[in-house]
PDB file of N, CA and C in Angstrom:
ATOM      1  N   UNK A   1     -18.005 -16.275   2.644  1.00  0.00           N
ATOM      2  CA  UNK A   1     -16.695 -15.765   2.291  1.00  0.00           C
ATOM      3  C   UNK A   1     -15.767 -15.848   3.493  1.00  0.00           C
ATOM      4  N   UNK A   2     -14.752 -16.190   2.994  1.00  0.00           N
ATOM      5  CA  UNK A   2     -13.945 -16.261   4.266  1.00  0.00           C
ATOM      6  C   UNK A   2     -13.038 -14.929   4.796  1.00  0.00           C
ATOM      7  N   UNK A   3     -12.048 -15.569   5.549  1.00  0.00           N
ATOM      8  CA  UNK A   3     -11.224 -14.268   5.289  1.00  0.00           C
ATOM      9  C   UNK A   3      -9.585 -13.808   6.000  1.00  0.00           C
ATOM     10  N   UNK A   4      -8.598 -13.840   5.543  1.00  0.00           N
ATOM     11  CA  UNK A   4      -6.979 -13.409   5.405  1.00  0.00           C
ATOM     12  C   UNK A   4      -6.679 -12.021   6.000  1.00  0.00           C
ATOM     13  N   UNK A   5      -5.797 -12.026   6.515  1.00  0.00           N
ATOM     14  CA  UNK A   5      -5.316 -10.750   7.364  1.00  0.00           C
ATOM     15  C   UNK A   5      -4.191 -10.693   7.050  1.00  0.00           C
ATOM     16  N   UNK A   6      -3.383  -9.147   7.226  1.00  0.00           N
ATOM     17  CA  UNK A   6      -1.840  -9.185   6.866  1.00  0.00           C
ATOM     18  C   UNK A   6      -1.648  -7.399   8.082  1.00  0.00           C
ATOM     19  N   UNK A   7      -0.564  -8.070   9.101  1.00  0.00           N
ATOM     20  CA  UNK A   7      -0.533  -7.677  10.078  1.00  0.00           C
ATOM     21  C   UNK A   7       0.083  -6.154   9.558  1.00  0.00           C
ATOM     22  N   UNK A   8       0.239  -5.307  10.531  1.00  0.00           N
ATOM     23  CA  UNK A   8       0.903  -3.895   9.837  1.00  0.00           C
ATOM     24  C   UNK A   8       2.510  -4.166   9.353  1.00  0.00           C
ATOM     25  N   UNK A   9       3.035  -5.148  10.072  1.00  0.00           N
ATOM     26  CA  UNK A   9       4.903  -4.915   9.787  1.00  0.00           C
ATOM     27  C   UNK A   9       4.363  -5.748   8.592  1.00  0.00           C
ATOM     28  N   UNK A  10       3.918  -6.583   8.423  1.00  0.00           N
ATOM     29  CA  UNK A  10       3.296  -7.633   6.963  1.00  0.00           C
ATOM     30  C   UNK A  10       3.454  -6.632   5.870  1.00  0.00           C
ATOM     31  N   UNK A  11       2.506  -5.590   6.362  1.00  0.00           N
ATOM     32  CA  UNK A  11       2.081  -5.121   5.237  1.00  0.00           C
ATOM     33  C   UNK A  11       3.206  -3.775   4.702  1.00  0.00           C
ATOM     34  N   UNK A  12       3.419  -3.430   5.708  1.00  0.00           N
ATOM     35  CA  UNK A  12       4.886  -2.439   5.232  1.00  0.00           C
ATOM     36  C   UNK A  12       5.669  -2.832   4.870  1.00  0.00           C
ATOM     37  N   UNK A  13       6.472  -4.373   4.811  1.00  0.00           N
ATOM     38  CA  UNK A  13       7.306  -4.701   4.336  1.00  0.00           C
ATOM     39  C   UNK A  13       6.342  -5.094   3.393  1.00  0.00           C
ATOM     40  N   UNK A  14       5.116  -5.829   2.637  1.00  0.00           N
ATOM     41  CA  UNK A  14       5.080  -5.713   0.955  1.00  0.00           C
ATOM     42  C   UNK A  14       4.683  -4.539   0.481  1.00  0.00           C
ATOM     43  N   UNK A  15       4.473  -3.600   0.872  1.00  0.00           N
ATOM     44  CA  UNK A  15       4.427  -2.208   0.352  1.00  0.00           C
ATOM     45  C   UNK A  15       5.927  -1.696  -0.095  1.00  0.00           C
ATOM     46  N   UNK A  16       6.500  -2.169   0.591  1.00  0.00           N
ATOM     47  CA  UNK A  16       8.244  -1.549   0.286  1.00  0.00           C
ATOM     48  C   UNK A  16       8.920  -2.546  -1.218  1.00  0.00           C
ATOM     49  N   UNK A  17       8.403  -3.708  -0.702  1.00  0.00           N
ATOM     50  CA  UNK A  17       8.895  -4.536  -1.445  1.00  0.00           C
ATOM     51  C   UNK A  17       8.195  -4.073  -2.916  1.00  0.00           C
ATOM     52  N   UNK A  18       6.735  -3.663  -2.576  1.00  0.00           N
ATOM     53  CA  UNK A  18       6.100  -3.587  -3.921  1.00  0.00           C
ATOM     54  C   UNK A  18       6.569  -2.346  -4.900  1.00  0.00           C
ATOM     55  N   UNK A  19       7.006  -0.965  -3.607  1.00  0.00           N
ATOM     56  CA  UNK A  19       7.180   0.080  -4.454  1.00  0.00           C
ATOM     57  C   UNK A  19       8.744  -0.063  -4.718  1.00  0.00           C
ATOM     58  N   UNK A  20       9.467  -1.017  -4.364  1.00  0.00           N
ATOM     59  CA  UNK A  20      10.987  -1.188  -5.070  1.00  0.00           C
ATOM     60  C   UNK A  20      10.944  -2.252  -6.370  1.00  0.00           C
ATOM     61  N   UNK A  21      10.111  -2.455  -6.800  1.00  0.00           N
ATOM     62  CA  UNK A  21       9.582  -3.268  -8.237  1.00  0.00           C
ATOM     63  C   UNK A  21       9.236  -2.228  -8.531  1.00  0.00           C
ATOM     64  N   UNK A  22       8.596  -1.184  -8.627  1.00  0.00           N
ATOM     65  CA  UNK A  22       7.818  -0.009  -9.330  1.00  0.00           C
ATOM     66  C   UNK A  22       6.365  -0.259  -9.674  1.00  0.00           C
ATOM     67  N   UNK A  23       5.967  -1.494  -9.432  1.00  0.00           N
ATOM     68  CA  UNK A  23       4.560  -1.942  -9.783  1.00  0.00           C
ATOM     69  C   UNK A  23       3.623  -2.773  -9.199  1.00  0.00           C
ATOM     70  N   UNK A  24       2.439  -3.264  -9.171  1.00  0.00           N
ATOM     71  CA  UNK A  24       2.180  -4.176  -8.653  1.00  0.00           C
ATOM     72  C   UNK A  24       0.716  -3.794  -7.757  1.00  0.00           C
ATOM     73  N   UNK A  25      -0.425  -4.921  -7.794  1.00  0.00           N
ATOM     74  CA  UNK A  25      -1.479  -4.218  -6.987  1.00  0.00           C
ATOM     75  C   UNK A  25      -1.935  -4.846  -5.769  1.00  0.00           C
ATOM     76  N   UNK A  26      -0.831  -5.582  -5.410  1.00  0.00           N
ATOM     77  CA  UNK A  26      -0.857  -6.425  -4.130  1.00  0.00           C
ATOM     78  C   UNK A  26      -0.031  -7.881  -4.337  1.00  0.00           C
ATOM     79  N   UNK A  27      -0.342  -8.585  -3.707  1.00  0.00           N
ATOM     80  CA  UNK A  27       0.227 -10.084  -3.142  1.00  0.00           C
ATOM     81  C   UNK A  27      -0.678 -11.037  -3.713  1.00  0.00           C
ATOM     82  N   UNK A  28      -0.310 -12.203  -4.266  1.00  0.00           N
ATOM     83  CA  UNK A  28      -1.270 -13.555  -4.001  1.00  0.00           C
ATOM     84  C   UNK A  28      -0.707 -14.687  -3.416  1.00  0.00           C
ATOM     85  N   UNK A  29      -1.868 -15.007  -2.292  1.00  0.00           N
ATOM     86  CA  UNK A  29      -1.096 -15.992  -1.579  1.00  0.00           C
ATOM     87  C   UNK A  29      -2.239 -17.152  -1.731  1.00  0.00           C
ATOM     88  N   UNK A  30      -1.546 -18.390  -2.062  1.00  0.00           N
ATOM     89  CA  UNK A  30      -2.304 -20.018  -2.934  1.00  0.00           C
ATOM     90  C   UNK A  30      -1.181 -20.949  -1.901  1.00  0.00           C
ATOM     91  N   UNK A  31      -2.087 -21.924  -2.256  1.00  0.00           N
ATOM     92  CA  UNK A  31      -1.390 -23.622  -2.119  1.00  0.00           C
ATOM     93  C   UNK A  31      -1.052 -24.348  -3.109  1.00  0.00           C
ATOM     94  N   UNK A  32      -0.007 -24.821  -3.296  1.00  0.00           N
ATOM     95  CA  UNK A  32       0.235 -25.789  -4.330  1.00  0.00           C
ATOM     96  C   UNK A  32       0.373 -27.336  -3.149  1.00  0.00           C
ATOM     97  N   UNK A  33       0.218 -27.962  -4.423  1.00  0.00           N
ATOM     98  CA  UNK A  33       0.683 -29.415  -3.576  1.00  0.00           C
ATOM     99  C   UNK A  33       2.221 -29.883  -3.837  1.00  0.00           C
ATOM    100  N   UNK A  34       2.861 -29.870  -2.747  1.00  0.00           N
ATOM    101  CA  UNK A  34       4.042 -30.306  -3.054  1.00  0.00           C
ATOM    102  C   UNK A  34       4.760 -30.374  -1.420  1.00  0.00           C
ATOM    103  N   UNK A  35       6.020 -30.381  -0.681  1.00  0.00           N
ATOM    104  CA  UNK A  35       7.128 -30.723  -0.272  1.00  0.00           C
ATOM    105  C   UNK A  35       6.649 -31.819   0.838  1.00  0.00           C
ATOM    106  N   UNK A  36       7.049 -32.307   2.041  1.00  0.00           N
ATOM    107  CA  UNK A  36       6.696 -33.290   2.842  1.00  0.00           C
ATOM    108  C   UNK A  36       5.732 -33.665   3.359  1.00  0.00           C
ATOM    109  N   UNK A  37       5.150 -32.554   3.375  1.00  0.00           N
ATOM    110  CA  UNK A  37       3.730 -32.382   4.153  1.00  0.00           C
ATOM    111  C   UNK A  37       2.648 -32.832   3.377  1.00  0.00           C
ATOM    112  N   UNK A  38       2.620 -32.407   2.203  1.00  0.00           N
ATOM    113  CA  UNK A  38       1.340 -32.243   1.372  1.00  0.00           C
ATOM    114  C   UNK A  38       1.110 -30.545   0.483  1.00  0.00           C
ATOM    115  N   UNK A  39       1.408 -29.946   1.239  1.00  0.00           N
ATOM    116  CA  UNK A  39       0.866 -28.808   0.639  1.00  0.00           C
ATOM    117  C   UNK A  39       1.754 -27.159   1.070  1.00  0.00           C
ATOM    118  N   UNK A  40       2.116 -26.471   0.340  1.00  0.00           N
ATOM    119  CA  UNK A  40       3.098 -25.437   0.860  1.00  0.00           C
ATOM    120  C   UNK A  40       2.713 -24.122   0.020  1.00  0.00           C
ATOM    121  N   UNK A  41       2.786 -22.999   0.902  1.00  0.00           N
ATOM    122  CA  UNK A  41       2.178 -21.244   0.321  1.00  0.00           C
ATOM    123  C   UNK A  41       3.279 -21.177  -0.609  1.00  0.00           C
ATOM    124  N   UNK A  42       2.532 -20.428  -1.577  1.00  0.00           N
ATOM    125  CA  UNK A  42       2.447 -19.531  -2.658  1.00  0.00           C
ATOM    126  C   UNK A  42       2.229 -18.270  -2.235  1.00  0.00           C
ATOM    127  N   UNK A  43       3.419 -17.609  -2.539  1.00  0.00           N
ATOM    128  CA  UNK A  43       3.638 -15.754  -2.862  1.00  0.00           C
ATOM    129  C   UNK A  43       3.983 -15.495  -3.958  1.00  0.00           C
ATOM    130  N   UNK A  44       3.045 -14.528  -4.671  1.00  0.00           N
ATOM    131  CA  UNK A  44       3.763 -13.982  -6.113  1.00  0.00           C
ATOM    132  C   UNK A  44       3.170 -12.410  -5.874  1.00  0.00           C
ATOM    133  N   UNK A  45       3.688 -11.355  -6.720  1.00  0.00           N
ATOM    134  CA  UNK A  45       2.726 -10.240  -7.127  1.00  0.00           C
ATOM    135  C   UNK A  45       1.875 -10.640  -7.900  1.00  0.00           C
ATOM    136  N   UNK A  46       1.240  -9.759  -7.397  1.00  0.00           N
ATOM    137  CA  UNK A  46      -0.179  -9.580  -8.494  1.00  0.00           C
ATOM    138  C   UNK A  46      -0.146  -8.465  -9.371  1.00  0.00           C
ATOM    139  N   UNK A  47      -0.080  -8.322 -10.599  1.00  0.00           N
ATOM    140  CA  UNK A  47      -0.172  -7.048 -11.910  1.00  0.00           C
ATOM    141  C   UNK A  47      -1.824  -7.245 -12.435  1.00  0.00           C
ATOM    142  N   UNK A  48      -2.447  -8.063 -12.470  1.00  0.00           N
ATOM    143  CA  UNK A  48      -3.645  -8.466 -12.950  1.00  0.00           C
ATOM    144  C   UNK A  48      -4.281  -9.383 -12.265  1.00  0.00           C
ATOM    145  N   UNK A  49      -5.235  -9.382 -11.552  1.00  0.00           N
ATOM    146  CA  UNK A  49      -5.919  -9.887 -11.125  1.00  0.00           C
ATOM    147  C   UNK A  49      -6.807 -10.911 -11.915  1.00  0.00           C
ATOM    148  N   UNK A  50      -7.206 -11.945 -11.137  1.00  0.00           N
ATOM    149  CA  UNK A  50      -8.146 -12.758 -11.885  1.00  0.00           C
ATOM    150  C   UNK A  50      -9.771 -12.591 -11.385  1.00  0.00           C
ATOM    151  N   UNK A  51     -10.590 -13.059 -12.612  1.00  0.00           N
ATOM    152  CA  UNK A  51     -11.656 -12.713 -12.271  1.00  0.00           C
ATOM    153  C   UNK A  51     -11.916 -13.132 -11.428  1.00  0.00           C
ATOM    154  N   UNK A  52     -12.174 -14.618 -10.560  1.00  0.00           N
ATOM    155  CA  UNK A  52     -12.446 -15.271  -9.538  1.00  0.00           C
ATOM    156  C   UNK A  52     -11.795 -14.798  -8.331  1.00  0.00           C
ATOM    157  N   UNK A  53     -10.527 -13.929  -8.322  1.00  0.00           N
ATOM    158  CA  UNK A  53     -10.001 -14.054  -6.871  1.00  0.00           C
ATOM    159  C   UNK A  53     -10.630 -13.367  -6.064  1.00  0.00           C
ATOM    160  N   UNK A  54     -10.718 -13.439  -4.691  1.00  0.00           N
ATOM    161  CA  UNK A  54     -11.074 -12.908  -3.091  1.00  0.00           C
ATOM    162  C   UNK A  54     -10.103 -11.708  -3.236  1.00  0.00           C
ATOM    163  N   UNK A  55     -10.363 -10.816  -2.624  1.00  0.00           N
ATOM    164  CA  UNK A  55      -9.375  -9.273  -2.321  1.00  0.00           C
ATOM    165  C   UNK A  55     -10.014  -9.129  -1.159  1.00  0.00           C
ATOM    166  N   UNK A  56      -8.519  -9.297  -0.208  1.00  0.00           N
ATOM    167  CA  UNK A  56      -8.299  -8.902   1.104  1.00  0.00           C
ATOM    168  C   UNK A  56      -7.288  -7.705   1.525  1.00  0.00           C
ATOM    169  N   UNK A  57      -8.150  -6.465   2.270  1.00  0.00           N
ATOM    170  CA  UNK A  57      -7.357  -5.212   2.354  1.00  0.00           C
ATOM    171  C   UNK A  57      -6.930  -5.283   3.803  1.00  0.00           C
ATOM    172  N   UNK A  58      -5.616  -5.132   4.014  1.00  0.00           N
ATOM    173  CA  UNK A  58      -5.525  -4.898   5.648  1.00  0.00           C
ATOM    174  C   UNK A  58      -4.448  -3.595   5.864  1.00  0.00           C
ATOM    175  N   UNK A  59      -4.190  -2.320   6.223  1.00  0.00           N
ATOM    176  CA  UNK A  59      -3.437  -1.662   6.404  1.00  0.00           C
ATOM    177  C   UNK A  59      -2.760  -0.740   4.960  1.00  0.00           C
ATOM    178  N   UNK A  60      -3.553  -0.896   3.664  1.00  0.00           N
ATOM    179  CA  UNK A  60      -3.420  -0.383   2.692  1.00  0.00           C
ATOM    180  C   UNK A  60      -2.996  -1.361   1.621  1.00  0.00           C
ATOM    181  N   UNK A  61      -2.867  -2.793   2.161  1.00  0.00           N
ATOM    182  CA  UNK A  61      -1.890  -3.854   0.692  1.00  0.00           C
ATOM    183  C   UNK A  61      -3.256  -4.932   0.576  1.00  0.00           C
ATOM    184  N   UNK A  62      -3.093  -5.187  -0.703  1.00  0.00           N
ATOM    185  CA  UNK A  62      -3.836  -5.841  -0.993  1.00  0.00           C
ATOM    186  C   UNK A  62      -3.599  -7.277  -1.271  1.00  0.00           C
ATOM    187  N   UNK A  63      -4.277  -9.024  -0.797  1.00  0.00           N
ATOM    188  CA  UNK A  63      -3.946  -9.635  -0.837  1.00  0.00           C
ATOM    189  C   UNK A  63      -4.885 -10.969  -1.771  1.00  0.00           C
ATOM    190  N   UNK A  64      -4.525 -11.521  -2.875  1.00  0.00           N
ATOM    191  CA  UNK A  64      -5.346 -11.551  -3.780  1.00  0.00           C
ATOM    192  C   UNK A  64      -5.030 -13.438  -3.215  1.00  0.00           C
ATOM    193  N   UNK A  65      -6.521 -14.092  -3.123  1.00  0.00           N
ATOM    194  CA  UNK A  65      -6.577 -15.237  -3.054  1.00  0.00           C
ATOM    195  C   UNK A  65      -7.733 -15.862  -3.862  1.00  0.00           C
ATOM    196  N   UNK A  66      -6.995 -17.485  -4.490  1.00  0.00           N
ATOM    197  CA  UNK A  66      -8.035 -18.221  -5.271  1.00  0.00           C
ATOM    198  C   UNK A  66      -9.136 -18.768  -4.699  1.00  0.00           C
ATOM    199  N   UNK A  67     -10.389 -19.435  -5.100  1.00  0.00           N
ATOM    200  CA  UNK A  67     -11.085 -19.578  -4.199  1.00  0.00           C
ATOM    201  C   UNK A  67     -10.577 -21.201  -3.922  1.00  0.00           C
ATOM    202  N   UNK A  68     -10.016 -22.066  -4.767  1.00  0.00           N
ATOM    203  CA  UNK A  68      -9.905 -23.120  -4.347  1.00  0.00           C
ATOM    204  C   UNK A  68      -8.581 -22.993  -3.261  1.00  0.00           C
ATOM    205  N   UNK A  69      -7.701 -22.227  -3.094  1.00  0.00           N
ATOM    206  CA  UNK A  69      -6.648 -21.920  -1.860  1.00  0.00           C
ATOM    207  C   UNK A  69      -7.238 -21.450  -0.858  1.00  0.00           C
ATOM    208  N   UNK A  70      -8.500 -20.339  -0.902  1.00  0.00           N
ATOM    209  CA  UNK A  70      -9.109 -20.022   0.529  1.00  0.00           C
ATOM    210  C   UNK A  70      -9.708 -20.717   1.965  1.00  0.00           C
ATOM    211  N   UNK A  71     -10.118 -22.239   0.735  1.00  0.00           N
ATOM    212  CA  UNK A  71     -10.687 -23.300   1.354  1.00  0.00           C
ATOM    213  C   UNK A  71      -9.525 -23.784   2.606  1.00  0.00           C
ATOM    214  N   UNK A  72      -8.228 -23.692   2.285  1.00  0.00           N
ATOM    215  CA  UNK A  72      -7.262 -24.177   3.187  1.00  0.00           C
ATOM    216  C   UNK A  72      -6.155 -23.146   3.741  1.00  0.00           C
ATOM    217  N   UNK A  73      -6.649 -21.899   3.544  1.00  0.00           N
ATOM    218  CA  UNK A  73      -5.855 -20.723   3.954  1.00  0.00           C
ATOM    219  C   UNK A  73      -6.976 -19.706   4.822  1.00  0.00           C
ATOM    220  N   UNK A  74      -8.357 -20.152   4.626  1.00  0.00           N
ATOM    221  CA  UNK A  74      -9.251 -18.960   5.804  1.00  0.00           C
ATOM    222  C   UNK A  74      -9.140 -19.243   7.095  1.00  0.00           C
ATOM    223  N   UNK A  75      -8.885 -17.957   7.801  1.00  0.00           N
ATOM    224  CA  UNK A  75      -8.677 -17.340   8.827  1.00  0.00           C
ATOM    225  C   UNK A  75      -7.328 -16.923   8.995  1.00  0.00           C
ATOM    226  N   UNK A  76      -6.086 -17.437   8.046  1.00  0.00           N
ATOM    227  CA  UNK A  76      -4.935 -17.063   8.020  1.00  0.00           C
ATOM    228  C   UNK A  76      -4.574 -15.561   8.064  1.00  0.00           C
ATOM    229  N   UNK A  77      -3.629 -15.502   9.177  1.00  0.00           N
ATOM    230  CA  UNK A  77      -2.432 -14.171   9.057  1.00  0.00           C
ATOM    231  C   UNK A  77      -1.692 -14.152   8.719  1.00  0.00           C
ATOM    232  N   UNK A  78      -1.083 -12.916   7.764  1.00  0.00           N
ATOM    233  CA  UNK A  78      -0.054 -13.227   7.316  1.00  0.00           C
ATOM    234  C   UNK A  78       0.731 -11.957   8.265  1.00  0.00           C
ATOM    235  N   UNK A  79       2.206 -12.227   8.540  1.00  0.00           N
ATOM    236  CA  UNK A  79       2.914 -11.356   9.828  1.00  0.00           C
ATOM    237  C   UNK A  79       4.186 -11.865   9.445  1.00  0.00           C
ATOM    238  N   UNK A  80       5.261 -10.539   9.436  1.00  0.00           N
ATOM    239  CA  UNK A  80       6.867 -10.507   9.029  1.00  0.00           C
ATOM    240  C   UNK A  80       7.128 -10.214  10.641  1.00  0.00           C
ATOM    241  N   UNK A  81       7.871 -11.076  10.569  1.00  0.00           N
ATOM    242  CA  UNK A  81       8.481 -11.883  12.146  1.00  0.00           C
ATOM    243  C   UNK A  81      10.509 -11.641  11.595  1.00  0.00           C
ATOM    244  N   UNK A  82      11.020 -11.125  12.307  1.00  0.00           N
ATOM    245  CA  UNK A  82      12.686 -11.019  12.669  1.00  0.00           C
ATOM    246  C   UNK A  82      12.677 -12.396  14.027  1.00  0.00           C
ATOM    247  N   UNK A  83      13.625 -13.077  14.003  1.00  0.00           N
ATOM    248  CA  UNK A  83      13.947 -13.658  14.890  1.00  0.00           C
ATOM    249  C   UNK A  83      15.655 -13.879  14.432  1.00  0.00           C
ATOM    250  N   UNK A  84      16.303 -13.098  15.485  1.00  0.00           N
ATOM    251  CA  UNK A  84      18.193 -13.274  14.936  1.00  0.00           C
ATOM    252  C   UNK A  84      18.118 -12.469  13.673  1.00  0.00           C
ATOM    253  N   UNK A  85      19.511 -13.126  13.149  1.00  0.00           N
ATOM    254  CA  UNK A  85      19.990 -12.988  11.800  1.00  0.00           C
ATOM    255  C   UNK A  85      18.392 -12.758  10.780  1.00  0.00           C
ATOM    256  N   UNK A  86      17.525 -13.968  11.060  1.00  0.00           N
ATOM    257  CA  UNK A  86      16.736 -14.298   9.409  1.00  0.00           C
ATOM    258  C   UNK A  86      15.208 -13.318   9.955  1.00  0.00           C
ATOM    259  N   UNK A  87      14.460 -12.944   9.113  1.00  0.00           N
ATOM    260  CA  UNK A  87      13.541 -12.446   8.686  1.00  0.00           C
ATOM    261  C   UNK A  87      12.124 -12.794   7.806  1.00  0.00           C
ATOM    262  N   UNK A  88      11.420 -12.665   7.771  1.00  0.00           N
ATOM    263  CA  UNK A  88      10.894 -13.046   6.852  1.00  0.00           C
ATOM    264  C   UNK A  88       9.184 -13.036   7.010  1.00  0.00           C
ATOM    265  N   UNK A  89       8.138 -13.300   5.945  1.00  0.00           N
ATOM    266  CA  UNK A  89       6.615 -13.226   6.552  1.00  0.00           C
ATOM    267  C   UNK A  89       6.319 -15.066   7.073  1.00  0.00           C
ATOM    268  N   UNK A  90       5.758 -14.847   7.808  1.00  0.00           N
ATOM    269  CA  UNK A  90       5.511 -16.045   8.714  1.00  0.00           C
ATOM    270  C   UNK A  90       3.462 -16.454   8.270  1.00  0.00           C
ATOM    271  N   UNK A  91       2.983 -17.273   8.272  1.00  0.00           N
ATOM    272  CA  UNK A  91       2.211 -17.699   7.848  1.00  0.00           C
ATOM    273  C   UNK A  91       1.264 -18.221   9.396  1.00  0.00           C
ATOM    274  N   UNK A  92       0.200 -18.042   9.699  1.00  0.00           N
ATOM    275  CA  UNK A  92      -0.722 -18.342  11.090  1.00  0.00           C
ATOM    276  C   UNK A  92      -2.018 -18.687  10.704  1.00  0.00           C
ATOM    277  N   UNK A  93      -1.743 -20.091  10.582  1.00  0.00           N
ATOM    278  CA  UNK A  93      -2.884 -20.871   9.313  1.00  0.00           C
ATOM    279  C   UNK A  93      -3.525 -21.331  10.555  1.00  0.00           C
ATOM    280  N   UNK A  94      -4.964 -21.320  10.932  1.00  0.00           N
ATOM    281  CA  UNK A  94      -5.526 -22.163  12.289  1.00  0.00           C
ATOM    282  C   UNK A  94      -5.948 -23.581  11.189  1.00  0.00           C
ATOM    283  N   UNK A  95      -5.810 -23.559  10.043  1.00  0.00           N
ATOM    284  CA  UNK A  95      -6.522 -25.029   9.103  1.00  0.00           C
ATOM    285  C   UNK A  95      -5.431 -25.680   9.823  1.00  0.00           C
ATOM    286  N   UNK A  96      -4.311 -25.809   9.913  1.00  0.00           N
ATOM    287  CA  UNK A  96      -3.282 -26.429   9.701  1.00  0.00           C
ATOM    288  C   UNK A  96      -3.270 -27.237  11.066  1.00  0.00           C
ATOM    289  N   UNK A  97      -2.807 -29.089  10.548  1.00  0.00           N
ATOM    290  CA  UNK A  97      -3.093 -29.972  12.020  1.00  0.00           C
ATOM    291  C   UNK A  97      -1.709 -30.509  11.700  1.00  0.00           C
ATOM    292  N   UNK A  98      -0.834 -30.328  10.735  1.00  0.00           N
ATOM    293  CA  UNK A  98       0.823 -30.466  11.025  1.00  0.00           C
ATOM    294  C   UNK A  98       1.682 -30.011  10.106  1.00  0.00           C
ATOM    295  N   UNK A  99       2.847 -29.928  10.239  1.00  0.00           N
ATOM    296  CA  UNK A  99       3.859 -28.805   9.741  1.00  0.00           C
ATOM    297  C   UNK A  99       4.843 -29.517   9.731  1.00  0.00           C
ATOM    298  N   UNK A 100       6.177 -29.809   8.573  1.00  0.00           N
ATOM    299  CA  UNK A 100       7.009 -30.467   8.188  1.00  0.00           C
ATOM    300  C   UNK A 100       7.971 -29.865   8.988  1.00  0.00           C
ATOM    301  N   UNK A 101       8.942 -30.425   9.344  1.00  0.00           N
ATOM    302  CA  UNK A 101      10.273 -30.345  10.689  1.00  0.00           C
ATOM    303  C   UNK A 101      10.893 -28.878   9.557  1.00  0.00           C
ATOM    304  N   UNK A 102      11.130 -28.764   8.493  1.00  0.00           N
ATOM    305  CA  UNK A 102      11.388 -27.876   7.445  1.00  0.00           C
ATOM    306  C   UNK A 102      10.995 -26.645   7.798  1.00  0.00           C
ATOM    307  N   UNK A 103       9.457 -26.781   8.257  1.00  0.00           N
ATOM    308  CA  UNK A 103       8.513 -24.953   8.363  1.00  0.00           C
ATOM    309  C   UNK A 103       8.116 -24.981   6.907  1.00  0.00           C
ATOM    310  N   UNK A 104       8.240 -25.799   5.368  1.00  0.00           N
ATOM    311  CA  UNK A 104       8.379 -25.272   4.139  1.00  0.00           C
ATOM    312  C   UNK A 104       6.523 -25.878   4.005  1.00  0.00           C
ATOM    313  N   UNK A 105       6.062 -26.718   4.520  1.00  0.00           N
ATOM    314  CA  UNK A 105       4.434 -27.350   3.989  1.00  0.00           C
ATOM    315  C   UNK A 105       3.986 -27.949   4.883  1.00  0.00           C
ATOM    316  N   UNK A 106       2.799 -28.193   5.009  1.00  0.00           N
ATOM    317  CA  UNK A 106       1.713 -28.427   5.687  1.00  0.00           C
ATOM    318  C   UNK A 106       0.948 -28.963   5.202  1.00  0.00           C
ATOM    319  N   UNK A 107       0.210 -29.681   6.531  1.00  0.00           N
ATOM    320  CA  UNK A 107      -1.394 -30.682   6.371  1.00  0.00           C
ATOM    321  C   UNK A 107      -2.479 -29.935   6.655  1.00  0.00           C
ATOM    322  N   UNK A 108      -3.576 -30.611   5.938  1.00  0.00           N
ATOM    323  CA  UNK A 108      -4.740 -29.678   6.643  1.00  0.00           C
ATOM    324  C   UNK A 108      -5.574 -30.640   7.087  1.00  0.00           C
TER     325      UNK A 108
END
């Protein structure tokens, strides 16, 4: 089994985010194939879980991954980074051997 981390500011900002929806029992974070690179994260809530997914707890939020996405997302952190004006959760994939000039997808 592998395994996903979600740093404390990570996780307070989807806790906030989650209790201003009113619902929700964590995060899922996947790969799809798509923009320059090859391959780019997936964030959605999770309301229902699937039978197959991984549940990763870090700091009270829960982060729900497929097993065919774990293959190219284990050891990943997930961490909400401010830099200036923009904001946002930042992704610290060690799979990853290049990254589109974008920041939007990645190789593995």
């Amino acid at each position: 089994m592998g395994s996903i981390t979600i740093t404390e500011s990570a996780a307070k900002h989807v806790a906030a985010q989650l209790a201003g929806r009113g619902k929700g029992l964590g995060i899922r974070l996947g790969v799809t194939t798509s923009g320059c690179s090859g391959m780019a994260y997936v964030l959605e809530f999770v309301d229902e879980p699937a039978p197959e997914d991984e549940v990763f707890e870090n700091h009270g939020v829960k982060v729900f991954i497929d097993p065919k996405s774990l293959v190219y997302l284990d050891g990943t952190e997930l961490d909400f980074v401010r830099e200036g004006l923009n904001e946002g959760l930042q992704f610290r994939n060690p799979n990853v051997s290049a990254e589109c000039g974008c920041g939007e997808s990645f190789t593995v």
